[in-house]
N, C-alpha and C. Protein backbone atom coordinates (compact mmCIF):
# COMPACT_ATOMS: atom_id res chain seq x y z
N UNK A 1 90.60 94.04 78.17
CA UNK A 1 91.28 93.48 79.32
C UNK A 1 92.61 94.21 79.53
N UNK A 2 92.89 94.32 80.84
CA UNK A 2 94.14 95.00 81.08
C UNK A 2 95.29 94.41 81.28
N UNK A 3 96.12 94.37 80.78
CA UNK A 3 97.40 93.43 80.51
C UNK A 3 97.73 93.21 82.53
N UNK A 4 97.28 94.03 83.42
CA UNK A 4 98.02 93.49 84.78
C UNK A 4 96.73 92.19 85.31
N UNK A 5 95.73 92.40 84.26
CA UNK A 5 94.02 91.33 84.87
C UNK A 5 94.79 89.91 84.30
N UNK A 6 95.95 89.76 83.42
CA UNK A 6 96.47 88.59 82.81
C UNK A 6 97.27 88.00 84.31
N UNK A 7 97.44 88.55 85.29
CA UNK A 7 98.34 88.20 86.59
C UNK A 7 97.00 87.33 87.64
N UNK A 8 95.78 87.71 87.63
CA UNK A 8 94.81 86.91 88.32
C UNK A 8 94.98 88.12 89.60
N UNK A 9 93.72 87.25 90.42
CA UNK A 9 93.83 87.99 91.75
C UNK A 9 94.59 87.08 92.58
N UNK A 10 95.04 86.08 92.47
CA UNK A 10 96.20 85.46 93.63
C UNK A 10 97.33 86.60 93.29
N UNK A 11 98.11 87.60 92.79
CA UNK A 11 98.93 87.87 91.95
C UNK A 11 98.65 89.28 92.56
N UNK A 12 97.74 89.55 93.46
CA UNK A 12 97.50 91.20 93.64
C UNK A 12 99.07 91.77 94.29
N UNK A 13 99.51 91.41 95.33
CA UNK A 13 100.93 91.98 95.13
C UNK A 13 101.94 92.64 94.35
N UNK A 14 102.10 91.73 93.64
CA UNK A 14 102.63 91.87 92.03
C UNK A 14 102.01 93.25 91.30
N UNK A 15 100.48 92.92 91.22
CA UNK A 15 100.01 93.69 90.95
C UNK A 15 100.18 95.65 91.22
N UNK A 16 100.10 95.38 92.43
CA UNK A 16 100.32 96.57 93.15
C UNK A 16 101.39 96.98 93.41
N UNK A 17 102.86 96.13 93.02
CA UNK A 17 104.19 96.52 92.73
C UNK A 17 104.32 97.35 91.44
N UNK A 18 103.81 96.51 90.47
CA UNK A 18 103.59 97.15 88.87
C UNK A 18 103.34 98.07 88.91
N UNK A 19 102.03 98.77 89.45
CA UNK A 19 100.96 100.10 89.84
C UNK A 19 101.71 100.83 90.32
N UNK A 20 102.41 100.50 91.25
CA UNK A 20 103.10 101.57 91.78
C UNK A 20 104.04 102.33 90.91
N UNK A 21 105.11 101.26 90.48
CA UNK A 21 106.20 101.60 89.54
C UNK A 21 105.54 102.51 88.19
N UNK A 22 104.34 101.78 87.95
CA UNK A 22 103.47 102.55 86.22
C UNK A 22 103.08 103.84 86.81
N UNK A 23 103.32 104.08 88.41
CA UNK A 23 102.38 105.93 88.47
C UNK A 23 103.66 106.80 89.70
N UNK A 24 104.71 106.04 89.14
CA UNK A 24 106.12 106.95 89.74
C UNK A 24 106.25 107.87 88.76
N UNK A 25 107.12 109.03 88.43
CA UNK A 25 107.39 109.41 87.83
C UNK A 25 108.72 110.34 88.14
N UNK A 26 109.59 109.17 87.96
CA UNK A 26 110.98 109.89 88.41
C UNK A 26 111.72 109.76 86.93
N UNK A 27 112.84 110.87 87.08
CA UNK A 27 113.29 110.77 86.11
C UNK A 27 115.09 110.36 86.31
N UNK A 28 114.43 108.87 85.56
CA UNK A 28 115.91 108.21 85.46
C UNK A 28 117.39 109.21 84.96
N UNK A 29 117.78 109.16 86.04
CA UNK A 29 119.41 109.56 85.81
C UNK A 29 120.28 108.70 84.59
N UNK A 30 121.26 109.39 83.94
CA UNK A 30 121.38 108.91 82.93
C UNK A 30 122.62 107.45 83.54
N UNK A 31 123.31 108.18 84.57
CA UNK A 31 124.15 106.88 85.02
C UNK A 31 123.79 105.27 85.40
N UNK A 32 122.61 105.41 85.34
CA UNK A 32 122.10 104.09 86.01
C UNK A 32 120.87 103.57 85.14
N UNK A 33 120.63 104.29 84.32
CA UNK A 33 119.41 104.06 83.17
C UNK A 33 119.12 102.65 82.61
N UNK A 34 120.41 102.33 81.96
CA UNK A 34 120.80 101.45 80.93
C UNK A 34 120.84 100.46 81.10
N UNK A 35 121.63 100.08 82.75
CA UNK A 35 122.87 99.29 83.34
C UNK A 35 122.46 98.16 83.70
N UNK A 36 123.02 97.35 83.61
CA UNK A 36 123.02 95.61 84.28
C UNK A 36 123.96 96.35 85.19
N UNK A 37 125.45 96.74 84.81
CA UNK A 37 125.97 96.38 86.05
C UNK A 37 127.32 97.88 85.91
N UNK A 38 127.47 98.19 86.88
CA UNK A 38 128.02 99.08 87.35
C UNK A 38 129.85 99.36 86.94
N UNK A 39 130.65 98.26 86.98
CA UNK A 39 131.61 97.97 86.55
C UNK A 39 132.27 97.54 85.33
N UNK A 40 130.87 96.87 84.77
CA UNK A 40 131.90 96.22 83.25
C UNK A 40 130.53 96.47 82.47
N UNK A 41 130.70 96.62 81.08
CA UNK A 41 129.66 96.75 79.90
C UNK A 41 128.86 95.94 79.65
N UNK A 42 127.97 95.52 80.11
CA UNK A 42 126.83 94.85 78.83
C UNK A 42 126.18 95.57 78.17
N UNK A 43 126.98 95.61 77.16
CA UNK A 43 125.92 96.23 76.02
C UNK A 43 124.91 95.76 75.60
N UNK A 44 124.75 94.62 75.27
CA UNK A 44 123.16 93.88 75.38
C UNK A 44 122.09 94.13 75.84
N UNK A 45 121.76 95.45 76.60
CA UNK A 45 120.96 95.23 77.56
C UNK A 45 119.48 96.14 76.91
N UNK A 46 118.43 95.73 77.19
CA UNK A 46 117.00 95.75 76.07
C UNK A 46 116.37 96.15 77.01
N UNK A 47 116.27 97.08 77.81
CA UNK A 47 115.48 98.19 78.09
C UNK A 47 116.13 99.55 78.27
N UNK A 48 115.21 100.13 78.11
CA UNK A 48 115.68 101.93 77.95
C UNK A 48 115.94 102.48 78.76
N UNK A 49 114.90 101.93 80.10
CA UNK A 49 115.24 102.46 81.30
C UNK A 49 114.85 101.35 82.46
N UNK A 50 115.16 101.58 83.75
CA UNK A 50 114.94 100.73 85.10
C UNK A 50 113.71 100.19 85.40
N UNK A 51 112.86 101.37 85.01
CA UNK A 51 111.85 100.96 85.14
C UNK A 51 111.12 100.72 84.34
N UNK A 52 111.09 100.30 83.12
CA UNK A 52 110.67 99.11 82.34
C UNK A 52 111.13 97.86 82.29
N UNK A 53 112.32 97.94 83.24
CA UNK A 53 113.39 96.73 83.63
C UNK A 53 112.37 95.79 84.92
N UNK A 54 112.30 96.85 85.60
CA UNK A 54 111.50 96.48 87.02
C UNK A 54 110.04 95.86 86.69
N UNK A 55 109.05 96.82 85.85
CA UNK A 55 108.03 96.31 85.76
C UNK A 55 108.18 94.68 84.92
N UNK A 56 109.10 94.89 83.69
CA UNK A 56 108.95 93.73 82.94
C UNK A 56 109.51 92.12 84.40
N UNK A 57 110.75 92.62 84.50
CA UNK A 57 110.84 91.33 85.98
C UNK A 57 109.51 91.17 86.56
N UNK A 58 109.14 92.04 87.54
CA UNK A 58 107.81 91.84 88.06
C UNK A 58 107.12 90.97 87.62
N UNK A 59 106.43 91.35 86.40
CA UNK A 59 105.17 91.17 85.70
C UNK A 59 105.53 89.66 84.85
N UNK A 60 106.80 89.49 83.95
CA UNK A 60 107.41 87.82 83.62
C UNK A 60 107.49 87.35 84.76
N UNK A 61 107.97 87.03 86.17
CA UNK A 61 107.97 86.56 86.99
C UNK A 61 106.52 86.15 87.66
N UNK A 62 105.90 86.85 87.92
CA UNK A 62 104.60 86.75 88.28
C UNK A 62 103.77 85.91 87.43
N UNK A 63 103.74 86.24 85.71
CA UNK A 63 102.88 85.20 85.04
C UNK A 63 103.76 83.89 85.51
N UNK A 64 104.69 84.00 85.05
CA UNK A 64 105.20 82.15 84.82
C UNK A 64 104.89 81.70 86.37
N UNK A 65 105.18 82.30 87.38
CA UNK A 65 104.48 81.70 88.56
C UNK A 65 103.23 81.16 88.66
N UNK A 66 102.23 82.22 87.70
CA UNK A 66 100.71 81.87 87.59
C UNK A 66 100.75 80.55 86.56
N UNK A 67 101.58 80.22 85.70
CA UNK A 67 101.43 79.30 84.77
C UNK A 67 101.82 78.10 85.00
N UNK A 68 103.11 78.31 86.22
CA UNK A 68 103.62 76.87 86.69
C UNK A 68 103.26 76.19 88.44
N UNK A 69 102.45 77.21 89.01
CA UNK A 69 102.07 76.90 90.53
C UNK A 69 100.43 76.54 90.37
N UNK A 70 100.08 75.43 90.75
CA UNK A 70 98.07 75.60 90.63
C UNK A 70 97.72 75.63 91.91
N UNK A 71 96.84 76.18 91.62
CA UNK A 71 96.42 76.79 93.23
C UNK A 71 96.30 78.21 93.09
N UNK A 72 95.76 79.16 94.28
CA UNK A 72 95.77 80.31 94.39
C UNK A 72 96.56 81.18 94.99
N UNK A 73 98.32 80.58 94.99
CA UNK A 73 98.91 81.31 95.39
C UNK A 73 100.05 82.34 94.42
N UNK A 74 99.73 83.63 94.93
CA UNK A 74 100.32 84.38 93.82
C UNK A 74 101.93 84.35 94.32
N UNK A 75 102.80 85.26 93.62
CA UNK A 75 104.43 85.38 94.01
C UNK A 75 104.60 85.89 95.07
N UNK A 76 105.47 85.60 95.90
CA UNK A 76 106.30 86.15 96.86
C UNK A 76 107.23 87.57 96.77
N UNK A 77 106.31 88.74 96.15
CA UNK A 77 107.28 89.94 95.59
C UNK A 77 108.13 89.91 96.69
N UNK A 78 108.33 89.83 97.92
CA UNK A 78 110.05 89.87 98.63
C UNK A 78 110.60 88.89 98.31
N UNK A 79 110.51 87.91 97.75
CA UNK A 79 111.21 86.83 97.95
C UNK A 79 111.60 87.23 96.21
N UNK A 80 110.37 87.85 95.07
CA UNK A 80 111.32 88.46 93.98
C UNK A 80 112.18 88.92 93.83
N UNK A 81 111.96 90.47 95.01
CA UNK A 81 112.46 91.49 94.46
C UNK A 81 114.30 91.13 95.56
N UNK A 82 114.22 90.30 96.50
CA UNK A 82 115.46 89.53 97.39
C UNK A 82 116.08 88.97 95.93
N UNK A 83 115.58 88.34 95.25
CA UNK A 83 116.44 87.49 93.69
C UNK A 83 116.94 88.31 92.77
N UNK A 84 116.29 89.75 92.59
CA UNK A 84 117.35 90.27 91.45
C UNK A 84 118.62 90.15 91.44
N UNK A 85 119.73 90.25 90.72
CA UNK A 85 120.90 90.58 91.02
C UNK A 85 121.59 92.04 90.27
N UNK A 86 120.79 92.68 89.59
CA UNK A 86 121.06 93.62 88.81
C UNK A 86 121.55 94.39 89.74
N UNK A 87 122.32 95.11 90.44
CA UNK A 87 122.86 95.99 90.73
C UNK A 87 121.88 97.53 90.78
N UNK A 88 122.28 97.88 89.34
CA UNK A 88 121.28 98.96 88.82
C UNK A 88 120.05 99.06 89.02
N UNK A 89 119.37 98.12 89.05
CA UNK A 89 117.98 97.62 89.24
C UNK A 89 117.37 98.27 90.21
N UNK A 90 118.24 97.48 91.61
CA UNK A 90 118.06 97.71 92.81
C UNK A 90 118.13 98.88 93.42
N UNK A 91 119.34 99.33 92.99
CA UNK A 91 119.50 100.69 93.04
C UNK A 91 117.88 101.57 92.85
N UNK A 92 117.60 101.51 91.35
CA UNK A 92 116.18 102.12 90.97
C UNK A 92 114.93 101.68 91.67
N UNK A 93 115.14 101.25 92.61
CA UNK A 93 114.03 100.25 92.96
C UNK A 93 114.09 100.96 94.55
N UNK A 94 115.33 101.13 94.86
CA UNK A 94 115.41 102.05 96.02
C UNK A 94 115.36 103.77 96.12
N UNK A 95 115.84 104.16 95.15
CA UNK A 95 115.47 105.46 94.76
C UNK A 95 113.68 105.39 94.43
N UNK A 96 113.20 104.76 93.43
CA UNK A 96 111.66 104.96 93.65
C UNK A 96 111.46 104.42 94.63
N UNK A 97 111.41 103.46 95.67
CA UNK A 97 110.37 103.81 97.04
C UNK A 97 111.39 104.54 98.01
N UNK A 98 112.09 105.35 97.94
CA UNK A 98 112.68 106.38 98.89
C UNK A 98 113.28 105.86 99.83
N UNK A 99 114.03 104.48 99.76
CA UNK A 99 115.04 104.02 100.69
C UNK A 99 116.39 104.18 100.71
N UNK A 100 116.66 105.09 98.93
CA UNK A 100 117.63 105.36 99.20
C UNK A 100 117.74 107.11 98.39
N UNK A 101 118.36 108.27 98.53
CA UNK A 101 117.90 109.27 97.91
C UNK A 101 118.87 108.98 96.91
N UNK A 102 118.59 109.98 95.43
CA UNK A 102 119.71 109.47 94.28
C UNK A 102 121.16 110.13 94.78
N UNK A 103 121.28 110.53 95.88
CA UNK A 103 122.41 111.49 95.96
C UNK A 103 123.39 109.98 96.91
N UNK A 104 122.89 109.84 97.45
CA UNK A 104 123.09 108.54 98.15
C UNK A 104 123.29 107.34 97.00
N UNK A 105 122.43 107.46 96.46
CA UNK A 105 122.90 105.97 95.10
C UNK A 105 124.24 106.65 94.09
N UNK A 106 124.09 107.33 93.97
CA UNK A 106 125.31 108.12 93.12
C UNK A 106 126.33 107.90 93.88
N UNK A 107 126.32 108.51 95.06
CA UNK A 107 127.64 107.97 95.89
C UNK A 107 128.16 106.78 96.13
N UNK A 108 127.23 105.69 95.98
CA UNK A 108 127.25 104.49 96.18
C UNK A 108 127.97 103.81 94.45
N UNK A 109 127.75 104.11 93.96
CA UNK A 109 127.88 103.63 92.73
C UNK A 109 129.45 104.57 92.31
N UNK A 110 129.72 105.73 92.87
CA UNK A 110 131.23 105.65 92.78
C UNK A 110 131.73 104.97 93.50
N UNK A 111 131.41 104.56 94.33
CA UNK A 111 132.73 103.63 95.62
C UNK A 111 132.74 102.24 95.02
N UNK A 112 131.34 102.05 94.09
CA UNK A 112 131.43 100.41 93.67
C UNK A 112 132.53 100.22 92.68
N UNK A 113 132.13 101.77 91.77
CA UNK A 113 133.52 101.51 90.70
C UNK A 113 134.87 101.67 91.12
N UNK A 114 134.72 102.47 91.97
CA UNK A 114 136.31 102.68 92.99
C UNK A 114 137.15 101.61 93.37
N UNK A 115 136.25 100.86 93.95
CA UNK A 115 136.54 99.48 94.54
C UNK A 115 136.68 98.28 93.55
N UNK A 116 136.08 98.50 92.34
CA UNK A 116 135.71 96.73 91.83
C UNK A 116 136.10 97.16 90.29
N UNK A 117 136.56 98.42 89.94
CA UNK A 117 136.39 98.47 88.53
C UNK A 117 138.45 97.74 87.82
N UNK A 118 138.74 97.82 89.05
CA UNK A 118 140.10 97.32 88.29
C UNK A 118 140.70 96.11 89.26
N UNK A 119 140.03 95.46 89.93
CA UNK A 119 139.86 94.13 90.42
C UNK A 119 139.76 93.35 89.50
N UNK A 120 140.85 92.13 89.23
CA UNK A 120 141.38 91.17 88.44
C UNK A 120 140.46 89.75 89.07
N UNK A 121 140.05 90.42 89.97
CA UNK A 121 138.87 88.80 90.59
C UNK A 121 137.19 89.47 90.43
N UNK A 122 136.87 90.57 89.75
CA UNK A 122 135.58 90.77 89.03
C UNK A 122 135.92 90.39 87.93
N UNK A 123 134.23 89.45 87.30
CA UNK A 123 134.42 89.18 85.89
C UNK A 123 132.87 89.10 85.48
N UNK A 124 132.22 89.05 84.16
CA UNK A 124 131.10 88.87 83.85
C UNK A 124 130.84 87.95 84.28
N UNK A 125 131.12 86.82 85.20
CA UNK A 125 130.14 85.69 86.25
C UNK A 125 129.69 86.51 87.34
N UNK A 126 130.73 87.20 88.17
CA UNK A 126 130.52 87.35 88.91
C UNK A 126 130.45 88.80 89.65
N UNK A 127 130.21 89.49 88.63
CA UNK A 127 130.35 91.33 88.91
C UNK A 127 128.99 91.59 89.37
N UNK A 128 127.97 91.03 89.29
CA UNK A 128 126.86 91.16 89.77
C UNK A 128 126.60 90.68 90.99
N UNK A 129 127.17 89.83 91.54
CA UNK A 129 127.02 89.11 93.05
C UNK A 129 127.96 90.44 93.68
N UNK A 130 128.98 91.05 93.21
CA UNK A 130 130.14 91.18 93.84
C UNK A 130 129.29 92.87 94.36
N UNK A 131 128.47 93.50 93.23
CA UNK A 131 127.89 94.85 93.10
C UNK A 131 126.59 94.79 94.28
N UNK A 132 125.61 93.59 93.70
CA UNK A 132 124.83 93.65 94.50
C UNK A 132 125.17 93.61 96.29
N UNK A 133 126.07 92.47 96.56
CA UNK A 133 126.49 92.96 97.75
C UNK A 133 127.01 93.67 98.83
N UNK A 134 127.28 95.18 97.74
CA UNK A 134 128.09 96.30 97.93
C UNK A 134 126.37 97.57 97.93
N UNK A 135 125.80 96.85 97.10
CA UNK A 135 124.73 97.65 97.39
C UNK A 135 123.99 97.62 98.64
N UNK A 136 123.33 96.14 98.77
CA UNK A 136 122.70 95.52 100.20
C UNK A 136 123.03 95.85 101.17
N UNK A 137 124.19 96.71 101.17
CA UNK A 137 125.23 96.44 102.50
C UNK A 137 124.62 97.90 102.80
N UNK A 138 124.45 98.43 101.93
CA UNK A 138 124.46 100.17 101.86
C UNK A 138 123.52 100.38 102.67
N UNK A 139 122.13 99.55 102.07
CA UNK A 139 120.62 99.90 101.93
C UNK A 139 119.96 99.71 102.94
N UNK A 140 121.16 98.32 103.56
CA UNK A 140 120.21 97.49 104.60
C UNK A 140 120.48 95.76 104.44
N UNK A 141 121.74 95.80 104.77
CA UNK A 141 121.85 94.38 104.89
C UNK A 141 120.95 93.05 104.81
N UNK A 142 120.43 93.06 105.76
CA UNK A 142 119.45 91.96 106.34
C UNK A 142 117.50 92.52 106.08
N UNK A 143 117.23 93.73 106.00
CA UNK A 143 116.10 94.25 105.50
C UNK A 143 115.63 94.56 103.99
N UNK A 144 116.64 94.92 103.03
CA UNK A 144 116.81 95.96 102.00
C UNK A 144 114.95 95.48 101.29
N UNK A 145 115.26 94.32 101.09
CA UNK A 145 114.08 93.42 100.33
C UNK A 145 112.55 94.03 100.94
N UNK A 146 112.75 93.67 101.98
CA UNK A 146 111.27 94.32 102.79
C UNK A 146 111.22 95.85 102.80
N UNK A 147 112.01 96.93 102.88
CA UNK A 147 111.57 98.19 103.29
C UNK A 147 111.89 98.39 101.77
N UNK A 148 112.21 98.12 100.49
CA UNK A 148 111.72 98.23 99.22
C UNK A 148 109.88 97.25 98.91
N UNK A 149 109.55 96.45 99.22
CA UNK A 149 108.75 95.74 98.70
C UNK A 149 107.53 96.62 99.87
N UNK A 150 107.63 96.79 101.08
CA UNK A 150 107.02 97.57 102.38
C UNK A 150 106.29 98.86 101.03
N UNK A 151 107.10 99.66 100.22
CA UNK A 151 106.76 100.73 100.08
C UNK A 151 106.37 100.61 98.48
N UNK A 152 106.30 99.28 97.51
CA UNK A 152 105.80 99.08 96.47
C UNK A 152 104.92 98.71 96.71
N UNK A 153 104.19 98.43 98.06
CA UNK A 153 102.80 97.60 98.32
C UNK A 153 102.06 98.25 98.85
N UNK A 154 102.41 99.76 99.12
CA UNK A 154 101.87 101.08 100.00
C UNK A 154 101.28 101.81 98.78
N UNK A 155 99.90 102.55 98.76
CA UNK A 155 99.34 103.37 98.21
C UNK A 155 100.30 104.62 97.39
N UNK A 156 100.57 105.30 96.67
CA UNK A 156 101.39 106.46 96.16
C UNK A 156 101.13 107.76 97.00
N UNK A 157 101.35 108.22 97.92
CA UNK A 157 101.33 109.38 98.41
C UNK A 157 101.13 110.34 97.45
């Protein structure tokens, strides 16, 4: 059995988010690899790279949906991938489906530290609301969610 057949077929979305991300093959930049968050350290952080970050969200999100909803409805991947708050995440999530190029996220991610890294009103509550909304703004305000999830649900060119 294949660990994505544990998601069901209500769950094909999901599915085909995972798929996508498991047959990218970009190579994570070292600035954004690691990161929860752009401004302050978590060192804590237990994946190696984004995209074992991405698939694992995905794929935990998706089961516990399958474990706590009955019925045949699988997750809402926009309405997931709208809930991250990782900063970094998103970032990687826009660089693999090509909404944003890395030259463009790099730039983006100096102006975040420019702006927020010596701000006395960022703190580990709230450096992630403060990043992500500096990202959204970049990507696509009111869309970002859909023209990322639009192109994890599209075949791999």
């Amino acid at each position: 059995m294949k660990l994505l057949d544990l998601l069901g077929t209500e769950n094909s979305d999901a599915k085909k988010a995972i798929q996508y991300l498991l047959d990218s093959h970009i190579e994570e930049a070292e600035w954004y690899q690691k990161k929860q968050s752009f401004t302050l350290d978590h060192s804590k952080t237990g994946y190696r790279t984004q995209q074992e970050h991405a698939i694992d969200w995905l794929f935990s999100k998706a089961l516990w949906n399958k474990s706590k909803v009955k019925g045949d409805t699988g997750i809402n991947v926009k309405t997931l991938v709208r809930n991250i708050q990782c900063a970094p995440l998103i970032v990687y999530l826009a660089i693999a489906t090509n909404v944003l190029t890395e030259e463009e996220a790099r730039e983006l991610e100096e102006t975040i530290i420019r702006k927020l890294k010596n701000s006395k009103e960022i703190n580990a509550k709230n450096v992630r609301f403060a990043e992500k909304k500096m990202v959204t703004n970049k990507i696509g305000n009111t869309d970002w969610a859909e023209r990322i999830v639009k192109s994890l649900l599209s075949p791999r060119k």
